[in-house]
Protein backbone atom coordinates (compact mmCIF):
# COMPACT_ATOMS: atom_id res chain seq x y z
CA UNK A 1 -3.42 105.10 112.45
CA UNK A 2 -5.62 106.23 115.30
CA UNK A 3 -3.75 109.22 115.81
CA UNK A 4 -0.14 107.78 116.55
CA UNK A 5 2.45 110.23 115.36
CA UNK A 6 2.69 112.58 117.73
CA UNK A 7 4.76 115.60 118.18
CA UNK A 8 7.51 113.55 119.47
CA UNK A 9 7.44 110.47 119.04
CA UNK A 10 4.78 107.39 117.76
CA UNK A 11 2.62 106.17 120.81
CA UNK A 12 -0.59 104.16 121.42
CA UNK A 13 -2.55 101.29 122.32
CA UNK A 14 -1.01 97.77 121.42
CA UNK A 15 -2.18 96.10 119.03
CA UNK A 16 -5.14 98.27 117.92
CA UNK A 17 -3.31 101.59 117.31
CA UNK A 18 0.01 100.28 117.26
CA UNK A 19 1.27 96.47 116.14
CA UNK A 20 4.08 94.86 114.07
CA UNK A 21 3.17 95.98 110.88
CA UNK A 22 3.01 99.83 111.82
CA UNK A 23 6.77 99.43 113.68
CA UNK A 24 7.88 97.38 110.28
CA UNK A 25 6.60 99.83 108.26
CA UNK A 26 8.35 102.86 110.17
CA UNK A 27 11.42 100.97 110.56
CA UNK A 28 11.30 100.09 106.53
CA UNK A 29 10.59 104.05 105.76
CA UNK A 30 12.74 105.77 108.17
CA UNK A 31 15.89 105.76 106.28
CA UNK A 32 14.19 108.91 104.19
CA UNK A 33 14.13 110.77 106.92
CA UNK A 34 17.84 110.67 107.47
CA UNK A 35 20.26 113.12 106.30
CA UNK A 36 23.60 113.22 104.81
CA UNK A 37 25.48 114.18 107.92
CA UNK A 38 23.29 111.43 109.29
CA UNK A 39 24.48 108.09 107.20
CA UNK A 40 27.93 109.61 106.80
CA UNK A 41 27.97 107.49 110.04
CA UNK A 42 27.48 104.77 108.59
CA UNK A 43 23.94 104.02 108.13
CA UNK A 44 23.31 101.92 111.89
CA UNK A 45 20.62 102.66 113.82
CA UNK A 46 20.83 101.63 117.92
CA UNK A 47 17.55 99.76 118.88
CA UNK A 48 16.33 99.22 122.25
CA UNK A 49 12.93 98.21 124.04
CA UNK A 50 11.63 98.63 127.03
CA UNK A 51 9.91 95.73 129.63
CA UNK A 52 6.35 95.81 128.40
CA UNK A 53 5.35 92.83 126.68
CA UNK A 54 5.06 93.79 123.13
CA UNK A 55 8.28 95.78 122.95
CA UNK A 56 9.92 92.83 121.64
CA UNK A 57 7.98 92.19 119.02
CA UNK A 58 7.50 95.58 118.26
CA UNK A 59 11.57 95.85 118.44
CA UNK A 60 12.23 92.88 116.25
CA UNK A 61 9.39 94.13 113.74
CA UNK A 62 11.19 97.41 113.28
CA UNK A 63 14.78 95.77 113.12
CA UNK A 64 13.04 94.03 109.80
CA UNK A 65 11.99 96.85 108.80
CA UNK A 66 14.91 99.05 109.11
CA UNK A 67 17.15 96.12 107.62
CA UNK A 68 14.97 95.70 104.80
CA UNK A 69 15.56 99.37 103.96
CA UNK A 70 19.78 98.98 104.12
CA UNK A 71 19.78 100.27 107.47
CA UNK A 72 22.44 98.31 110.14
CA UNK A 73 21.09 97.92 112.93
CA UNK A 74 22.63 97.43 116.44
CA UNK A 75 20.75 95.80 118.87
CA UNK A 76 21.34 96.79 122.28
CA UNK A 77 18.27 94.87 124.44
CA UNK A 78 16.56 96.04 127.42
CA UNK A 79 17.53 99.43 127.87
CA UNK A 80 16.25 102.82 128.88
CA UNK A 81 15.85 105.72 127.08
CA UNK A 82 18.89 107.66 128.73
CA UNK A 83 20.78 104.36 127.48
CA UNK A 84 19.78 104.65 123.74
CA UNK A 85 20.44 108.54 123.56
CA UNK A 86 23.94 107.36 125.32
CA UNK A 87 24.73 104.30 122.93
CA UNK A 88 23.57 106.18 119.55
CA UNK A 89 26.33 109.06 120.71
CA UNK A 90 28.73 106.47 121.93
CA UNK A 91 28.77 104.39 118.95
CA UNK A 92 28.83 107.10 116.53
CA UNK A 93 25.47 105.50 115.03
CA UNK A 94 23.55 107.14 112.48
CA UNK A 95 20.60 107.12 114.76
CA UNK A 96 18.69 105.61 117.58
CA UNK A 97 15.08 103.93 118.43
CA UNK A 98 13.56 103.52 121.68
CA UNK A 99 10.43 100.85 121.52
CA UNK A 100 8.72 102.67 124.80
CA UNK A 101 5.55 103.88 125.97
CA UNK A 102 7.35 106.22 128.43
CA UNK A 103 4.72 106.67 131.75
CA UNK A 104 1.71 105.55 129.61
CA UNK A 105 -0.36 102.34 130.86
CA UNK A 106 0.16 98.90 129.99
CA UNK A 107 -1.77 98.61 127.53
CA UNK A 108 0.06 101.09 125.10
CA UNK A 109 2.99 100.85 123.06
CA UNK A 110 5.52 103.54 121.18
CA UNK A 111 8.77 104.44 119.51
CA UNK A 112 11.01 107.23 120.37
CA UNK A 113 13.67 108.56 117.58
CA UNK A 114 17.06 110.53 117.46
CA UNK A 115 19.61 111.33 114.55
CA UNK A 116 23.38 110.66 115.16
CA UNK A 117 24.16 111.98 118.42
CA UNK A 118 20.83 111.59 120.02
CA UNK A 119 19.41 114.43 118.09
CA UNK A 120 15.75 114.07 118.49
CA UNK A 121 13.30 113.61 115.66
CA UNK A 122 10.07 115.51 116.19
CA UNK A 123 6.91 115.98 114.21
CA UNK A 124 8.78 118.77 112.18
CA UNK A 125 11.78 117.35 111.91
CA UNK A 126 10.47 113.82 110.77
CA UNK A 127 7.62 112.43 112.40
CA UNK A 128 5.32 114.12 110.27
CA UNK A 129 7.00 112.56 107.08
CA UNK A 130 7.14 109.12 108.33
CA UNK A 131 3.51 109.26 108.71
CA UNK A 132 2.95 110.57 105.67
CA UNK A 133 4.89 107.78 104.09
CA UNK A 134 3.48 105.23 106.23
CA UNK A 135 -0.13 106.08 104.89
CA UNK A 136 0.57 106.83 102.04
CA UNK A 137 3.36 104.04 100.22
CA UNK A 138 3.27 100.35 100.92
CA UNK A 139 6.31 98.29 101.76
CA UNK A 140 7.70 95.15 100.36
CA UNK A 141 8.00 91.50 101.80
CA UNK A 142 11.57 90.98 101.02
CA UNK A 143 13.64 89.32 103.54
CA UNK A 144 15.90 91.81 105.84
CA UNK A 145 19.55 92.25 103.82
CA UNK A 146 21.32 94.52 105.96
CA UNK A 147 23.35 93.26 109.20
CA UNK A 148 22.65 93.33 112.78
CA UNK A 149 24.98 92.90 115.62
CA UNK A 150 23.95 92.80 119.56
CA UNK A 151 26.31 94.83 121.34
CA UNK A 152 26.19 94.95 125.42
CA UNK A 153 26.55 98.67 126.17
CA UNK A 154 26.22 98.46 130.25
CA UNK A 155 30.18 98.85 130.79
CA UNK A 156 30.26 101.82 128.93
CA UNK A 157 27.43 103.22 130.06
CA UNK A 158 27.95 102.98 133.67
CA UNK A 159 31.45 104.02 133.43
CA UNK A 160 30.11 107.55 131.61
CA UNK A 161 27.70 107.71 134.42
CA UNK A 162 29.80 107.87 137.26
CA UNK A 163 32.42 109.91 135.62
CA UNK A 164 29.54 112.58 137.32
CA UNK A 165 30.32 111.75 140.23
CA UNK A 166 32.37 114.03 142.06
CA UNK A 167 31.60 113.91 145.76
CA UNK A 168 31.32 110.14 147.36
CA UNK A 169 31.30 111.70 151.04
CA UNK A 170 29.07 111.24 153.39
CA UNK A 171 27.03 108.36 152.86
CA UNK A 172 23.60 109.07 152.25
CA UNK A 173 20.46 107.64 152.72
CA UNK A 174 17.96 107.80 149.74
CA UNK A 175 15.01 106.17 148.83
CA UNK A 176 14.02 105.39 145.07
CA UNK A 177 10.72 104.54 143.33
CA UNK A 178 11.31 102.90 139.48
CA UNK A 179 7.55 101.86 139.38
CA UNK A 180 8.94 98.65 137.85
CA UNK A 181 9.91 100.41 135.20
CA UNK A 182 13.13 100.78 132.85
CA UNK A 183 15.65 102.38 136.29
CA UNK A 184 14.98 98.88 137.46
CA UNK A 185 18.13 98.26 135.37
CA UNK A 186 19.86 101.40 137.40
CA UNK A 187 20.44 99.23 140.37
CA UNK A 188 24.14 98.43 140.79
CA UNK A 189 24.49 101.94 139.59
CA UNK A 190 22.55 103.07 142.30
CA UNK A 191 24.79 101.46 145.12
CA UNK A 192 28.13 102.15 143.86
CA UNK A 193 26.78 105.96 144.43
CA UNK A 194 27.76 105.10 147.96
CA UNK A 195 24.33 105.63 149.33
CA UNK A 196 21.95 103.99 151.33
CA UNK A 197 19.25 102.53 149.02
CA UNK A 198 15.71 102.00 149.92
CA UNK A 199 14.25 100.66 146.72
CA UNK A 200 10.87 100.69 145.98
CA UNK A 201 9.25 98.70 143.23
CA UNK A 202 12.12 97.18 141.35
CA UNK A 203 11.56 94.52 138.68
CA UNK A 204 10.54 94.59 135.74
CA UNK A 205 6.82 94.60 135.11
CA UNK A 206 5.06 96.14 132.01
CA UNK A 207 1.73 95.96 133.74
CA UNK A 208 3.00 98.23 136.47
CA UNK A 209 1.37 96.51 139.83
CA UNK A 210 1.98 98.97 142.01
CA UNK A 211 1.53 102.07 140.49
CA UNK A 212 1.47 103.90 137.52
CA UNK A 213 5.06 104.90 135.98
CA UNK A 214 4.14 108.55 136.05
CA UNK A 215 5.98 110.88 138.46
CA UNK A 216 3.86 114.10 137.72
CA UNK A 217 0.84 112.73 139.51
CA UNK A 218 1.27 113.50 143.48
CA UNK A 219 -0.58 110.00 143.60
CA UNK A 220 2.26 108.12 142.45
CA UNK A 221 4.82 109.66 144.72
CA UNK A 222 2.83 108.76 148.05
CA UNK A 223 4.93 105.12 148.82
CA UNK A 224 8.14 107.53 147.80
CA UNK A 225 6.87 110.02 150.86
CA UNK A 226 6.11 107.14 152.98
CA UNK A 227 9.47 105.73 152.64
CA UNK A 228 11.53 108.84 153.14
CA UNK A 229 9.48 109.68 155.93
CA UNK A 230 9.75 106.27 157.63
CA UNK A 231 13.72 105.30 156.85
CA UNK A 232 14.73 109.10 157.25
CA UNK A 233 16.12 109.26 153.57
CA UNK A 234 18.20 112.55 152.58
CA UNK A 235 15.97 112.33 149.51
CA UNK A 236 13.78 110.41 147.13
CA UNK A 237 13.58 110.12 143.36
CA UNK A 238 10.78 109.01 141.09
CA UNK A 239 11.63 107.42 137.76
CA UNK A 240 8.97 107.00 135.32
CA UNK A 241 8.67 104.41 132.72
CA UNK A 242 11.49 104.59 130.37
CA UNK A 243 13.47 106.45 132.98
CA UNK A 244 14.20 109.71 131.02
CA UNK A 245 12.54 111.71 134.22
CA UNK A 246 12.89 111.93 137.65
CA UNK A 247 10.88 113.81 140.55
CA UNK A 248 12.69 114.58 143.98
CA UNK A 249 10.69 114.85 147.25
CA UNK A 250 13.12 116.50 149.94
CA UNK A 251 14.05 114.90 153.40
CA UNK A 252 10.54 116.71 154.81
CA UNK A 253 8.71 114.11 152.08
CA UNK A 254 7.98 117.54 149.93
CA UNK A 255 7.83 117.00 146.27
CA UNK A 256 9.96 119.32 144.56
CA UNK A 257 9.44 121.31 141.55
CA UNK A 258 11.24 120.23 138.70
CA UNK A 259 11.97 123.86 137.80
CA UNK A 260 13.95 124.18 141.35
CA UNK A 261 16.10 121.38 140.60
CA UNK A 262 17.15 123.26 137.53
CA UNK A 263 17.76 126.30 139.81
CA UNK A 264 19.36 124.22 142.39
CA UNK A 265 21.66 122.60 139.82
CA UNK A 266 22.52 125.90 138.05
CA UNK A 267 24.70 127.15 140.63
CA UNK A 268 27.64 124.40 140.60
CA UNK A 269 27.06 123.78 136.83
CA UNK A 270 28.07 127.74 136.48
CA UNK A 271 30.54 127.21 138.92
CA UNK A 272 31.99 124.53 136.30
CA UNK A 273 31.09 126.51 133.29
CA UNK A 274 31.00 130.53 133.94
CA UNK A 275 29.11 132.80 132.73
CA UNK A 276 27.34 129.81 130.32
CA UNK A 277 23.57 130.05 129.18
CA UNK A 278 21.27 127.53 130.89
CA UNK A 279 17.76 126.94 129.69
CA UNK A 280 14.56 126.40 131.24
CA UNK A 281 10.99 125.90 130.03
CA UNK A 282 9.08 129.01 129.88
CA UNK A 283 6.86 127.09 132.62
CA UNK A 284 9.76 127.14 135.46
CA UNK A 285 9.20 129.45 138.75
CA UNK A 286 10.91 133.12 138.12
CA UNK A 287 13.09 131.87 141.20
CA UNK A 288 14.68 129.36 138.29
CA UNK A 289 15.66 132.63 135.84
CA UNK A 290 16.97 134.47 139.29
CA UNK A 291 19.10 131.50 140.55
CA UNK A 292 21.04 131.78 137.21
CA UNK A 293 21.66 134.85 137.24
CA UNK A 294 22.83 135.04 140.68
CA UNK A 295 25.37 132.10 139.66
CA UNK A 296 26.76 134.19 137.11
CA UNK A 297 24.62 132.58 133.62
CA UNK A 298 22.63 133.70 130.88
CA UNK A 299 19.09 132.69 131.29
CA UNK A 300 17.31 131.36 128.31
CA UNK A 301 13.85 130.52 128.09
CA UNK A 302 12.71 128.36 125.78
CA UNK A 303 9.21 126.11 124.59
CA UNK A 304 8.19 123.10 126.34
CA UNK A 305 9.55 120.16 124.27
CA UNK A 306 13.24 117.84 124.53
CA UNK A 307 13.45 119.02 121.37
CA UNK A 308 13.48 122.85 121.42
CA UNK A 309 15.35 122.50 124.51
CA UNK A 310 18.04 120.16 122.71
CA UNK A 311 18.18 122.41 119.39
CA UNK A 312 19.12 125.55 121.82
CA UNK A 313 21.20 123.40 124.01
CA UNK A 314 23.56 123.00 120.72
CA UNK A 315 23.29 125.95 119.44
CA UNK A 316 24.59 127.89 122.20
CA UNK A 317 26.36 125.79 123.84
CA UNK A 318 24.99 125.58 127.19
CA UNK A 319 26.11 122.89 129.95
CA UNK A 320 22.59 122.53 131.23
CA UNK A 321 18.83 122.48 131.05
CA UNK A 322 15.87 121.82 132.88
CA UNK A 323 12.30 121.44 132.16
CA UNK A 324 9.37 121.25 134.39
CA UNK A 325 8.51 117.75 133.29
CA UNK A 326 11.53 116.24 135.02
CA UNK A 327 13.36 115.95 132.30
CA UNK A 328 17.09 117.39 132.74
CA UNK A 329 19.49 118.10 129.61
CA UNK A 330 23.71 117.42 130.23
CA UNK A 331 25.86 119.10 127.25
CA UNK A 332 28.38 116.00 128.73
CA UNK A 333 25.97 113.75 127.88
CA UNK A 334 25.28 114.46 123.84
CA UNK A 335 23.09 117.04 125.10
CA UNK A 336 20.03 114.60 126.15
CA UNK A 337 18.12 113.75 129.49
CA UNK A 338 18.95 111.63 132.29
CA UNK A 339 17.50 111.15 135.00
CA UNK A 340 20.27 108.77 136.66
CA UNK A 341 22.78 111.54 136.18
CA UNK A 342 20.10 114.35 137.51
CA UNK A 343 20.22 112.05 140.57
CA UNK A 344 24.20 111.89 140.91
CA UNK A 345 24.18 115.68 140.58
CA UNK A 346 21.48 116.44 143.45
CA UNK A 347 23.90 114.01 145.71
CA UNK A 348 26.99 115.80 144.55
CA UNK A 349 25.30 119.33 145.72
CA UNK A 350 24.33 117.84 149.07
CA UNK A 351 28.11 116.13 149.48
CA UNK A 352 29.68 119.69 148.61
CA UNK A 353 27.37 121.58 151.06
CA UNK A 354 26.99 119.88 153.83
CA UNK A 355 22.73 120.95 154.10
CA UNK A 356 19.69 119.12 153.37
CA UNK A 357 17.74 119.08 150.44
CA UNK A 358 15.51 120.80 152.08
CA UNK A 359 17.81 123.78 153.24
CA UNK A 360 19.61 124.05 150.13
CA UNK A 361 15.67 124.46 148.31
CA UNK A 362 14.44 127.07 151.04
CA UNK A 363 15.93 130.00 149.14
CA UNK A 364 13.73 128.90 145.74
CA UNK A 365 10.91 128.44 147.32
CA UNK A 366 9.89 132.22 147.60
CA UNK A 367 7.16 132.09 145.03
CA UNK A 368 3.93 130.07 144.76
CA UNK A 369 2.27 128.64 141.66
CA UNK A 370 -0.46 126.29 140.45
CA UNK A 371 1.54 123.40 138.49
CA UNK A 372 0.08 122.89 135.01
CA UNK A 373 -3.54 122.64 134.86
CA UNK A 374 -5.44 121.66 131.66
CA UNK A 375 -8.52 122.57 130.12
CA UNK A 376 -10.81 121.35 127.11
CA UNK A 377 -11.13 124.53 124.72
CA UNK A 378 -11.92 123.51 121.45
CA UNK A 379 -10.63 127.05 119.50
CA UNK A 380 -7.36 127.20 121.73
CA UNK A 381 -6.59 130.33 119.50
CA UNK A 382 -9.22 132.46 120.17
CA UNK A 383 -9.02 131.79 123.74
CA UNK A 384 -4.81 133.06 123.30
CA UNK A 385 -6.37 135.95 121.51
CA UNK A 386 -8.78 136.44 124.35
CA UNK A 387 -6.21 136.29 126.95
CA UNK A 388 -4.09 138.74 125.24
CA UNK A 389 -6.84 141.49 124.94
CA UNK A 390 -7.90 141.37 128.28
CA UNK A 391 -4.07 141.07 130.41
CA UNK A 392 -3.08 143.53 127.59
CA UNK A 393 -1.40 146.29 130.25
CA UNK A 394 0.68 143.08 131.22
CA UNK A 395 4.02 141.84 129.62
CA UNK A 396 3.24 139.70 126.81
CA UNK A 397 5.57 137.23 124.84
CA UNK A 398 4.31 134.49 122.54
CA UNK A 399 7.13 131.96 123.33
CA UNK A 400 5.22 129.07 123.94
CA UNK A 401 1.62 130.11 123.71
CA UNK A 402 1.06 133.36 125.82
CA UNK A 403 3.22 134.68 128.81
CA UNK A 404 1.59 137.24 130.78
CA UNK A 405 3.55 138.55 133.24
CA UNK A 406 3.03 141.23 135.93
CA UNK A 407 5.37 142.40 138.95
CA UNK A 408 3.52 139.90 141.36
CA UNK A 409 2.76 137.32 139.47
CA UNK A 410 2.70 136.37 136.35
CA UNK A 411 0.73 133.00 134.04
CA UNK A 412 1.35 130.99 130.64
CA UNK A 413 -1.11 129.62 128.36
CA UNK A 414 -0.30 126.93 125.87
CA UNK A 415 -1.88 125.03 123.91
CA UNK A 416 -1.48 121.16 123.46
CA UNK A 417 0.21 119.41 120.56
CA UNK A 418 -1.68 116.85 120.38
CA UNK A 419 -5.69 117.08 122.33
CA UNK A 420 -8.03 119.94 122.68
CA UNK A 421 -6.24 121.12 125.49
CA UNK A 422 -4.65 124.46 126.93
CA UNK A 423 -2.19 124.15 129.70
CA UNK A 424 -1.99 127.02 132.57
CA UNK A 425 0.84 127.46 134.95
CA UNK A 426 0.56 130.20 137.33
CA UNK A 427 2.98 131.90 140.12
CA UNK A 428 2.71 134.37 142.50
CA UNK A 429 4.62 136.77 145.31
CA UNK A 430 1.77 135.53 147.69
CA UNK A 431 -1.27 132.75 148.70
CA UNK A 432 -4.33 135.50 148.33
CA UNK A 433 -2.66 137.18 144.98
CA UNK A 434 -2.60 133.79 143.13
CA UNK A 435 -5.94 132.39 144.37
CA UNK A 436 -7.36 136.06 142.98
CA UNK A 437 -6.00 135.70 139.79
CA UNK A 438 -6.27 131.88 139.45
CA UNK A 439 -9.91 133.08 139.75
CA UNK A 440 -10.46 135.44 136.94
CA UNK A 441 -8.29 132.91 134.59
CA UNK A 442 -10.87 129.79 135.58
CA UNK A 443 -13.78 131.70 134.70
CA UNK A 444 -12.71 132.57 130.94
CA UNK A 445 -10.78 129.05 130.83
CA UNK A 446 -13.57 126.95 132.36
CA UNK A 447 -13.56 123.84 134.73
CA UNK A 448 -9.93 122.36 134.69
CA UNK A 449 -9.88 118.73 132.98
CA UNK A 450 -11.16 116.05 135.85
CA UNK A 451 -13.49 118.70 137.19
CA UNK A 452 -16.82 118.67 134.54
């Protein structure tokens, strides 16, 4: 299978990793990885694709497949991720499908998977089995038995979006990068935010001619900095390819840190929902954990991952999450990402206050860190081990990897589901104390990936 299951969802290059017969065969076995509380819905699954090329076919492969099996299945077209979690809640279905190769290339294809209410599947809570399944039982030829209906889900969907919206005053001018991706479809949404669009890149176009679909890279925010910095934009937003994330850059053109998005958003959230929990990624800037405790919350860290973040989401109950990735969590909205509604919420904040971005971010920005770094280490748990014996008069936790943390500045280690890789994010009080420390890490870690 080329390594395709992955820790959250099935993804790889079309058609030599990934084709019609693997999404048949996923869609015929997936049924066994439902539960009861899962068909008591009433056994239909919400499909959706994205604009590359082979997620139709890939889509219509995997509606056989699932049919084949007993499994309804409604069919809700061209959608984004955000609008498959939405739909699968919405429709009380007994789970969702998102053909999507999220910010990957052209050239790759993938499916992401929830339960009823957009719970997501992961490799431990049923990736892993479909794969074994997959390699390990064949499937029959028989034609599809099960129904399918095509519902249109863009009413709905817009009318839960805007119920976000809570200030429409002033009018603001902000610029928006979809990469020709899935927010394409976010348009009209976009304008009856009462805002000023500049768009940048819409259309659909799974071979992504103007830039990659990935926000993380700095490379792929440039045109976004140009065109704040040119039409004098209160903001900008990134989308990437399925349009579960967005990056912000400020009205200065500076890209902003997921994790202070999640600070910045904390504070009305709390004022909505006192004394709540909201979680973070155990990657976010300590001026995340401080902002929520100034607003009155419970800070929670938790592992990189929608779905550790999701699974504590529920089980305490908290309004909101954020994750370094640009991916934001709404208990509002079944408790799964959007990026659209990330994007209503930043305006909102900007309405109420009456400051820029910019000023409203100055507070948060009293640390300074490296952004995640990777490196190729083959025995990624002897290196933890290593780490821990040598920052052993630091404070050590094992949440996600190793956190080593210090009174100036602190670093996590973690190690990749999927690649030799270990991931380091670093912060610091000052410049000189994180390029000291940064130091001594690179020479036990080695030269970052991209640097051999």
């Amino acid at each position: 299978m080329g390594g395709v299951f992955k820790a959250y969802d099935v993804r790889g290059v079309y058609p030599t990793e990934i084709d019609e017969n693997l999404s048949y065969a996923i869609g015929y076995h997936f049924r066994e990885i439902l539960d009861a509380d899962d068909m008591a819905r009433g056994g239909q699954v919400v499909v959706s694709h994205d604009m590359r090329d082979s997620s139709p076919r890939l889509a219509a492969s995997l509606c056989d497949g699932l049919r084949t099996a007993g499994l309804g299945v409604i069919h809700i077209g061209l959608a984004t991720t955000p609008m498959n979690y939405f739909a699968t809640g919405f429709l009380a279905a007994s789970a969702g499908i998102q053909v999507t190769a999220s910010h990957n290339p052209a050239k790759y294809n993938g499916l992401k998977f929830s339960r009823r209410d957009a719970i997501p599947v992961s490799s431990e809570t049923g990736i892993g089995v479909l794969e074994a399944l997959v390699r390990e039982r064949t499937v029959p030829s028989a034609a599809p038995q099960a129904p399918i209906e095509h519902r249109d889900i863009r009413a709905a969907y817009r009318e839960h979006v805007l119920s976000f919206l809570r200030h429409r005053e002033p009018r603001l001018r902000v610029a928006v990068d979809v990469a020709n991706g899935m927010a394409t479809l976010y348009r009209e949404l976009l304008e009856e935010l009462n805002i000023d669009l500049v768009p940048l890149f819409f259309g659909l176009d799974g071979n992504f001619p103007n830039h990659e679909a990935n926000p993380l890279k700095p490379e792929n925010l440039r045109d976004l900095q140009q065109a704040v910095r040119e039409h004098g934009c209160a903001f900008g937003a990134a989308f990437d390819g399925d349009a579960d994330r967005a990056i912000l850059v400020d009205g200065d053109a500076e890209i902003v840190g997921a994790d202070l998005v999640t600070a910045l958003l904390a504070g009305p959230i709390l004022e909505r929902y006192p004394g709540t929990p909201i979680v973070y990624d155990i990657r976010s800037s300590w001026a995340t954990r401080e902002a929520i405790l100034a607003a009155g919350g419970t800070p929670v860290r938790e592992r990189v991952g929608h779905s550790f973040m999701k699974a504590t989401m529920r089980r305490i109950g908290s309004p909101f999450g954020g994750e370094l990735a640009g991916h934001f969590y709404y208990r509002a909205n079944y408790f799964a990402d959007s990026s659209l509604i990330t994007v209503i919420e930043v305006l909102n904040e900007l309405r109420r206050r009456g400051r820029t971005l910019a000023e409203l971010l100055r507070p948060f920005r009293r640390y300074v860190g490296t952004g995640e770094i990777n490196f190729h280490v083959e025995d990624k748990a002897a290196m933890i081990a290593r780490l821990a014996e040598t920052f052993a008069d630091g404070e050590i936790d094992y949440v996600d990897g190793i956190t080593v943390q210090y009174p100036d500045w602190w670093f996590n280690v973690r190690p990749s589901n999927t690649e030799p890789l270990l991931r380091l994010v670093m912060e610091a009080r000052a410049v000189d104390q994180l390029a000291v420390h940064k130091e001594r890490l690179l020479s036990m870690l080695g030269s970052p990936e991209g640097e051999h």
